[in-house]
C-alpha atoms as a PDB file:
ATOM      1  CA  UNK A   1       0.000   0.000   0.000  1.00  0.00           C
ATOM      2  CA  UNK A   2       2.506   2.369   0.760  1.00  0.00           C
ATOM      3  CA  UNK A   3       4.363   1.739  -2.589  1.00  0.00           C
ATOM      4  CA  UNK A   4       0.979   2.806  -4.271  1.00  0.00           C
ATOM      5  CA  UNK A   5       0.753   5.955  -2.500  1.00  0.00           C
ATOM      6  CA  UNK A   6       4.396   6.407  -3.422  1.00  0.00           C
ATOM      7  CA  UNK A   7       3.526   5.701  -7.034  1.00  0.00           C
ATOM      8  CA  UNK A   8       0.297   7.986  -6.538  1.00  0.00           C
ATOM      9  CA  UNK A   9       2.300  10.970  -5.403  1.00  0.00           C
ATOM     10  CA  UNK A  10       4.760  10.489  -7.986  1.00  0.00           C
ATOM     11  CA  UNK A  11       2.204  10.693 -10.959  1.00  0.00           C
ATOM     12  CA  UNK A  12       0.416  13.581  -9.270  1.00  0.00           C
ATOM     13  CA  UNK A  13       4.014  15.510  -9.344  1.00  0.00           C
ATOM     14  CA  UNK A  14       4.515  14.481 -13.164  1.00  0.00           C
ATOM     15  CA  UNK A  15       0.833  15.730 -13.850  1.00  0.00           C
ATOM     16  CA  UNK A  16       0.927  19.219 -12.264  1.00  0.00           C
ATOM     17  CA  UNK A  17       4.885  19.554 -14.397  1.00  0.00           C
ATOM     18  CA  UNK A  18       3.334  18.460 -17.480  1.00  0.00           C
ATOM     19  CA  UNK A  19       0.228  20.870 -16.679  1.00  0.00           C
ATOM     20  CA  UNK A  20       2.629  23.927 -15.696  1.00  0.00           C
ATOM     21  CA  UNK A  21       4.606  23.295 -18.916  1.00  0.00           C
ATOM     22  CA  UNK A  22       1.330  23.337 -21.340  1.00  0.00           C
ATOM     23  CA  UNK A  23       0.012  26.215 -19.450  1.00  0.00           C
ATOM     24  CA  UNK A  24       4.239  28.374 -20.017  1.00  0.00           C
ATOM     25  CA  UNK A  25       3.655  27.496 -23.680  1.00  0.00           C
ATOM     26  CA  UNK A  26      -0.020  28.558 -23.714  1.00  0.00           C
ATOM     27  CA  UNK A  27       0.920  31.955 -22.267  1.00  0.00           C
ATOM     28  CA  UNK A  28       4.342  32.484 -23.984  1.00  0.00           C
ATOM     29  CA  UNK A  29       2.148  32.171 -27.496  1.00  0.00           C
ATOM     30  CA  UNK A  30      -0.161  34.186 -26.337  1.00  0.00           C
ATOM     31  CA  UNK A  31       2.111  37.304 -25.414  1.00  0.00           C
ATOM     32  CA  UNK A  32       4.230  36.334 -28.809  1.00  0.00           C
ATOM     33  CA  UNK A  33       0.659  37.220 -30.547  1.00  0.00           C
ATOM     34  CA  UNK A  34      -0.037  40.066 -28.358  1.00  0.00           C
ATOM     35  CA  UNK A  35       3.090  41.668 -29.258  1.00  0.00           C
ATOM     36  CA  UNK A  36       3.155  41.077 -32.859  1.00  0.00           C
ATOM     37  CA  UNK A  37       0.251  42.489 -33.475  1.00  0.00           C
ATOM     38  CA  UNK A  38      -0.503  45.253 -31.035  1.00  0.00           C
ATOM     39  CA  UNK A  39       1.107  48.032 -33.058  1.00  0.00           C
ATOM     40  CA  UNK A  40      -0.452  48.967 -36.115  1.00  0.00           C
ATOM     41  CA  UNK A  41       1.722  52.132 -36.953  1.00  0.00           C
ATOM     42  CA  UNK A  42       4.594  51.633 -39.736  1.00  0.00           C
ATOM     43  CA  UNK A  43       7.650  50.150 -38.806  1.00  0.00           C
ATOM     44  CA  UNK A  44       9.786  53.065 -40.485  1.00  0.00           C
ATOM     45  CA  UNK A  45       8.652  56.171 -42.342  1.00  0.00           C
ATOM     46  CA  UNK A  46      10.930  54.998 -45.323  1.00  0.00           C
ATOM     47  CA  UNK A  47       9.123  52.072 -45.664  1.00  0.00           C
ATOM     48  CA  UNK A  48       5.869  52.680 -47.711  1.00  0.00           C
ATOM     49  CA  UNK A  49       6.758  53.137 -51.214  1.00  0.00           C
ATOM     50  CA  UNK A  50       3.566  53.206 -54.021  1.00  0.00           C
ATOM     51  CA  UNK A  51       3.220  53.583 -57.280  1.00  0.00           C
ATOM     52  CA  UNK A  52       1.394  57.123 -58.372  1.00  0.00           C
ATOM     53  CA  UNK A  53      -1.497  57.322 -60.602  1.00  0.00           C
ATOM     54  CA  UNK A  54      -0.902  59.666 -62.369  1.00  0.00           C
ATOM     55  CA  UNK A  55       2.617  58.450 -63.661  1.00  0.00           C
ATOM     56  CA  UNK A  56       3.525  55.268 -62.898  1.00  0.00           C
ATOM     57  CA  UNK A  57       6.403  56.635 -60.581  1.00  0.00           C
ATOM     58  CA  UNK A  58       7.208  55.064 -56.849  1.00  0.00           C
ATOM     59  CA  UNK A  59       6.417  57.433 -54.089  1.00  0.00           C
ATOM     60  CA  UNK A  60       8.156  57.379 -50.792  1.00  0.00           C
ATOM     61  CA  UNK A  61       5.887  58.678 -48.511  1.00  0.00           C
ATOM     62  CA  UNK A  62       7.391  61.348 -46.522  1.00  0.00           C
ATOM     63  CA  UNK A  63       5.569  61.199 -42.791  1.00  0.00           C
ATOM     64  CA  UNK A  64       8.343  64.186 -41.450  1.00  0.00           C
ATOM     65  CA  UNK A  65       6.904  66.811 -44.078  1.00  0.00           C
ATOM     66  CA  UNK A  66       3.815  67.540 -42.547  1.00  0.00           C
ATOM     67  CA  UNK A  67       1.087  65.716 -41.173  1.00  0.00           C
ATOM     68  CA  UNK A  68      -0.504  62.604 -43.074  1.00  0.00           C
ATOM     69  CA  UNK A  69      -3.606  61.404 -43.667  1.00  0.00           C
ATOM     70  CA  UNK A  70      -4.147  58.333 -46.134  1.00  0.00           C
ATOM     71  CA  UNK A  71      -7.580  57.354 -47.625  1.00  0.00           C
ATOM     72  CA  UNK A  72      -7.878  53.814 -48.288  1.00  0.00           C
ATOM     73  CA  UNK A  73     -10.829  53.717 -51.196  1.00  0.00           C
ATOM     74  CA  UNK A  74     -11.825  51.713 -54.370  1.00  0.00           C
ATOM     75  CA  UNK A  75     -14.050  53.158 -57.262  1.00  0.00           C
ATOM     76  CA  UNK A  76     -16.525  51.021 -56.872  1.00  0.00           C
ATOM     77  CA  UNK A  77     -17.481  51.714 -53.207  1.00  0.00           C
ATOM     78  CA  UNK A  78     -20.206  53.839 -52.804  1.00  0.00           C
ATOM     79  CA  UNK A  79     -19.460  55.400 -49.971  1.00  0.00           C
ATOM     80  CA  UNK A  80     -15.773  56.013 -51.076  1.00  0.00           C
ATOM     81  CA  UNK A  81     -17.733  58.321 -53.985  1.00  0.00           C
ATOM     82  CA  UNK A  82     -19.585  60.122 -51.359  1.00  0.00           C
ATOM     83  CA  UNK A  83     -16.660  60.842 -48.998  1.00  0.00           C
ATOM     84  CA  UNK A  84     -14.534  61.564 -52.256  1.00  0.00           C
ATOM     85  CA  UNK A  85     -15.893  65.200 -52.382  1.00  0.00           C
ATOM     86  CA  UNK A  86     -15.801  66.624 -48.653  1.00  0.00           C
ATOM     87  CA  UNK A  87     -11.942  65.018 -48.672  1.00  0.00           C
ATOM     88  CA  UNK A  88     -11.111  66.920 -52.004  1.00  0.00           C
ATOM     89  CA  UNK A  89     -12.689  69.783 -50.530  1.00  0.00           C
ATOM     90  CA  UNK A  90     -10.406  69.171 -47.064  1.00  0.00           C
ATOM     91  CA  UNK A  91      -7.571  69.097 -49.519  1.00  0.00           C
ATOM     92  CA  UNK A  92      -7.976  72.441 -51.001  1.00  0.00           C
ATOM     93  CA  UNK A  93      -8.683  73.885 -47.226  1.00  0.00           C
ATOM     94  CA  UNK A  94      -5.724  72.603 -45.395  1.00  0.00           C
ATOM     95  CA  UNK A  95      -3.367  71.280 -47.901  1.00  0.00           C
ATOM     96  CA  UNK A  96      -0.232  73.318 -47.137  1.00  0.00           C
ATOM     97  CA  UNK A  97      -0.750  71.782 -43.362  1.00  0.00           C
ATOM     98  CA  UNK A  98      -1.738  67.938 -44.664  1.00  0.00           C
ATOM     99  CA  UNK A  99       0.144  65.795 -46.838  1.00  0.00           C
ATOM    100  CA  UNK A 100      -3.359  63.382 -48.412  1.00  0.00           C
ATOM    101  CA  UNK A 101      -2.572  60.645 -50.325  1.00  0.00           C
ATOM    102  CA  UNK A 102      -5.500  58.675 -51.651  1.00  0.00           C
ATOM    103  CA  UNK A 103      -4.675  54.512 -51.694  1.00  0.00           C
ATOM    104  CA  UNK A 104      -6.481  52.884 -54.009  1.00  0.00           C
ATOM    105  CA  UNK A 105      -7.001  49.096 -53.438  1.00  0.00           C
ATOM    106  CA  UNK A 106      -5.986  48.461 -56.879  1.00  0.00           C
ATOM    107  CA  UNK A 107      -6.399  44.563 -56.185  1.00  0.00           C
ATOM    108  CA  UNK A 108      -9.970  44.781 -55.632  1.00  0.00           C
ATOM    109  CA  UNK A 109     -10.318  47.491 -58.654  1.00  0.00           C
ATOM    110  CA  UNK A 110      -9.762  48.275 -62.194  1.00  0.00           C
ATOM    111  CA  UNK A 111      -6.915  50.796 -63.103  1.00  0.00           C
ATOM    112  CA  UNK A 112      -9.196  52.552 -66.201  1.00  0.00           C
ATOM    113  CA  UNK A 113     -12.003  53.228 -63.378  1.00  0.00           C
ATOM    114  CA  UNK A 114      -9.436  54.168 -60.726  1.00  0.00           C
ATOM    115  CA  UNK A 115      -8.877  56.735 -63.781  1.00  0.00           C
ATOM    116  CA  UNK A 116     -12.475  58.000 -64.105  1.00  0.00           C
ATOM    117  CA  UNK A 117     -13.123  58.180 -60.417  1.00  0.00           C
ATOM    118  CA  UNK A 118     -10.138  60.487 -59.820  1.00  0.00           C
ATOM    119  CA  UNK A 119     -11.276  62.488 -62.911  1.00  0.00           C
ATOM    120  CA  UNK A 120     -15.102  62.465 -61.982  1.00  0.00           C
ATOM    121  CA  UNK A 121     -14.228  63.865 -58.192  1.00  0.00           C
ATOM    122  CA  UNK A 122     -11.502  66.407 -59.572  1.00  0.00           C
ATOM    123  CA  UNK A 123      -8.774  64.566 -57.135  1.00  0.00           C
ATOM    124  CA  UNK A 124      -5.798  66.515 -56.925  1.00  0.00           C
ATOM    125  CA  UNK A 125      -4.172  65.089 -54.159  1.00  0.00           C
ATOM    126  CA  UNK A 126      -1.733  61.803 -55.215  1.00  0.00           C
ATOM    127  CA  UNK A 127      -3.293  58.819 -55.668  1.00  0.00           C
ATOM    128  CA  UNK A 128      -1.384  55.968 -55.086  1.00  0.00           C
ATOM    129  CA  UNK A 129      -1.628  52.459 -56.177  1.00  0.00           C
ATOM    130  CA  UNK A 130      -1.729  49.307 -52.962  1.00  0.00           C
ATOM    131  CA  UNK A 131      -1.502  46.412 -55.696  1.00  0.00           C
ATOM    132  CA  UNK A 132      -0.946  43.754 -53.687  1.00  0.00           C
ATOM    133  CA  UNK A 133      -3.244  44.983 -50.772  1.00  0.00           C
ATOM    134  CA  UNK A 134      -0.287  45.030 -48.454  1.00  0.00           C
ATOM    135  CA  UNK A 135      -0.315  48.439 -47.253  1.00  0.00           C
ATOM    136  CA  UNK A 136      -4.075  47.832 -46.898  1.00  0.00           C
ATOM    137  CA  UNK A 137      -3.375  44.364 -44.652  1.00  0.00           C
ATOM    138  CA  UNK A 138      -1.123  46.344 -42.866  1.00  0.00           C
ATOM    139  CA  UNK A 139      -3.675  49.116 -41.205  1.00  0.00           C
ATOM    140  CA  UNK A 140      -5.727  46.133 -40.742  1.00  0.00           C
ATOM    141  CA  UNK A 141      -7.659  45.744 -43.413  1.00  0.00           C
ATOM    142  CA  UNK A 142     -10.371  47.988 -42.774  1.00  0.00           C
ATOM    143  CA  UNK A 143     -13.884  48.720 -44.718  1.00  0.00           C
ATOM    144  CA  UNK A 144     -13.701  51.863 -46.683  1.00  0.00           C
ATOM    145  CA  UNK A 145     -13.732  54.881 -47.141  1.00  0.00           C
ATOM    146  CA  UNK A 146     -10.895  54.635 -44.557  1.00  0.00           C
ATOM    147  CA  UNK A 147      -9.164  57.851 -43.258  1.00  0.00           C
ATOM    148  CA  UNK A 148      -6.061  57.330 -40.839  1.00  0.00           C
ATOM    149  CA  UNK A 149      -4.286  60.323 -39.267  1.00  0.00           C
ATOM    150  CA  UNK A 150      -0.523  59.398 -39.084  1.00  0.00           C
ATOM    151  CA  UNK A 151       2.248  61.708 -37.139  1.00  0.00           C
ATOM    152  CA  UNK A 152       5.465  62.173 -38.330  1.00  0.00           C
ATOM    153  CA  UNK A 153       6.842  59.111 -36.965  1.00  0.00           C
ATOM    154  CA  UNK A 154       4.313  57.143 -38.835  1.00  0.00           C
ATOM    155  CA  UNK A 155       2.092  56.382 -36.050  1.00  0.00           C
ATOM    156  CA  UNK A 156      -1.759  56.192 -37.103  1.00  0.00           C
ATOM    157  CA  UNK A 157      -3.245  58.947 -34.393  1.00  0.00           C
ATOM    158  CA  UNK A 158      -6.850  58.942 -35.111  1.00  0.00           C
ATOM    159  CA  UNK A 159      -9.063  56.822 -37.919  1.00  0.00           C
ATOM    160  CA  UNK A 160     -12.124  57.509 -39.366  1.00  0.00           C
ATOM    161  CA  UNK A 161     -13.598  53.702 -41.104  1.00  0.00           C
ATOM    162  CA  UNK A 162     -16.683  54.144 -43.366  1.00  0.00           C
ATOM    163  CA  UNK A 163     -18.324  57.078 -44.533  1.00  0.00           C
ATOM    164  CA  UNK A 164     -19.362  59.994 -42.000  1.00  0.00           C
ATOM    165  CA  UNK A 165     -20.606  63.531 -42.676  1.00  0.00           C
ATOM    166  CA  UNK A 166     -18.265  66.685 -44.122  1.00  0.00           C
ATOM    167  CA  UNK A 167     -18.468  67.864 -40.525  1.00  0.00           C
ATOM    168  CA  UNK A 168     -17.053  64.987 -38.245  1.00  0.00           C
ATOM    169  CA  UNK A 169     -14.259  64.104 -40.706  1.00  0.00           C
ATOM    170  CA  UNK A 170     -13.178  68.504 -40.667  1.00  0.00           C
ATOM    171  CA  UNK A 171     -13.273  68.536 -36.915  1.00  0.00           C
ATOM    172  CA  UNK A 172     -11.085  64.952 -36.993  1.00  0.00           C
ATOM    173  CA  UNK A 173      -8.723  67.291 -39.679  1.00  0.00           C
ATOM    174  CA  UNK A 174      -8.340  69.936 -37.274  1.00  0.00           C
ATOM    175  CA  UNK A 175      -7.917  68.573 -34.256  1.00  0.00           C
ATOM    176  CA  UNK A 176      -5.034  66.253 -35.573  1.00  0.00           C
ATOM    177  CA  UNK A 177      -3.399  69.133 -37.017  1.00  0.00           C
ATOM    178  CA  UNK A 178      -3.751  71.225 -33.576  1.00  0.00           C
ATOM    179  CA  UNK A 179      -1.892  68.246 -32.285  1.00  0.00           C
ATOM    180  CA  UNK A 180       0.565  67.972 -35.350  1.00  0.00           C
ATOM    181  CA  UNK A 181       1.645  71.389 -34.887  1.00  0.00           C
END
């Protein structure tokens, strides 16, 4: 009997190692997640590099200039044609303050109605061209319209996902260029 209770206490010990061991793996993978994916600005300024439009040219985005707002749209989106007018009209109001780059999601579109749209809504801002839908993956793939409000490290500040009145997005503009400046 005693040599059971031996044996008893023996595979109790093994049980609660085995146990803590799962459980050290369980958490370690969850912080590993945690970590990876908790930070949705850009690793480095120097890093996001589109083709324009308008010429076929790679732009490096330049996040130090002034501040940066990119608008993540597709032709075809509805509300991305009636948020296309209050954010050209944004750009003429406050464009020596904001850099605006329009992204189109030129996966999910077609380049000769990228074209048309940016003719039909007069957009003067650069539009540039997320082929592969990386850049897109990379803010998390949000719906669009989507407006994010990045400082000059890079660093998304404030985001505006789906289509809202001229009012709300203005007051987003100048409150994250009170804070830019």
């Amino acid at each position: 009997m005693n040599r059971l209770v031996k044996d008893g206490l023996f595979l109790k010990k093994i049980s609660i190692i085995v146990s803590a061991f799962i459980l050290l793996i369980a958490l370690s993978s969850i912080i590993f997640v945690v970590v990876n994916n908790s930070s949705k600005s850009i690793r480095s300024p120097e890093n996001i590099e589109l083709k324009e439009l308008s010429n076929g040219n790679k732009i490096q985005v330049n996040f130090s200039e002034k501040a940066t707002v990119f608008v993540f749209f597709t032709s075809w989106c509805p509300y991305c044609n009636d948020d296309a007018p209050k954010i050209v009209s944004l750009y003429e109001k406050y464009k020596n303050r904001v850099n605006i780059y329009g992204i189109n999601l030129l996966y999910q579109d077609d380049l000769s109605e990228v074209k048309q749209y940016v003719e039909d809504h007069n957009i003067n801002y650069p539009v540039l061209l997320d082929e592969t839908g990386d850049l897109h993956k990379h803010f998390g793939e949000q719906a669009f319209p989507a407006l994010f409000f990045m400082n000059s490290d890079g660093k998304v500040m404030d985001q505006i996902i789906g289509s809202t009145d001229f009012d709300a997005i203005e007051s987003s503009f100048k409150i994250f260029i009170k804070n830019y400046d």
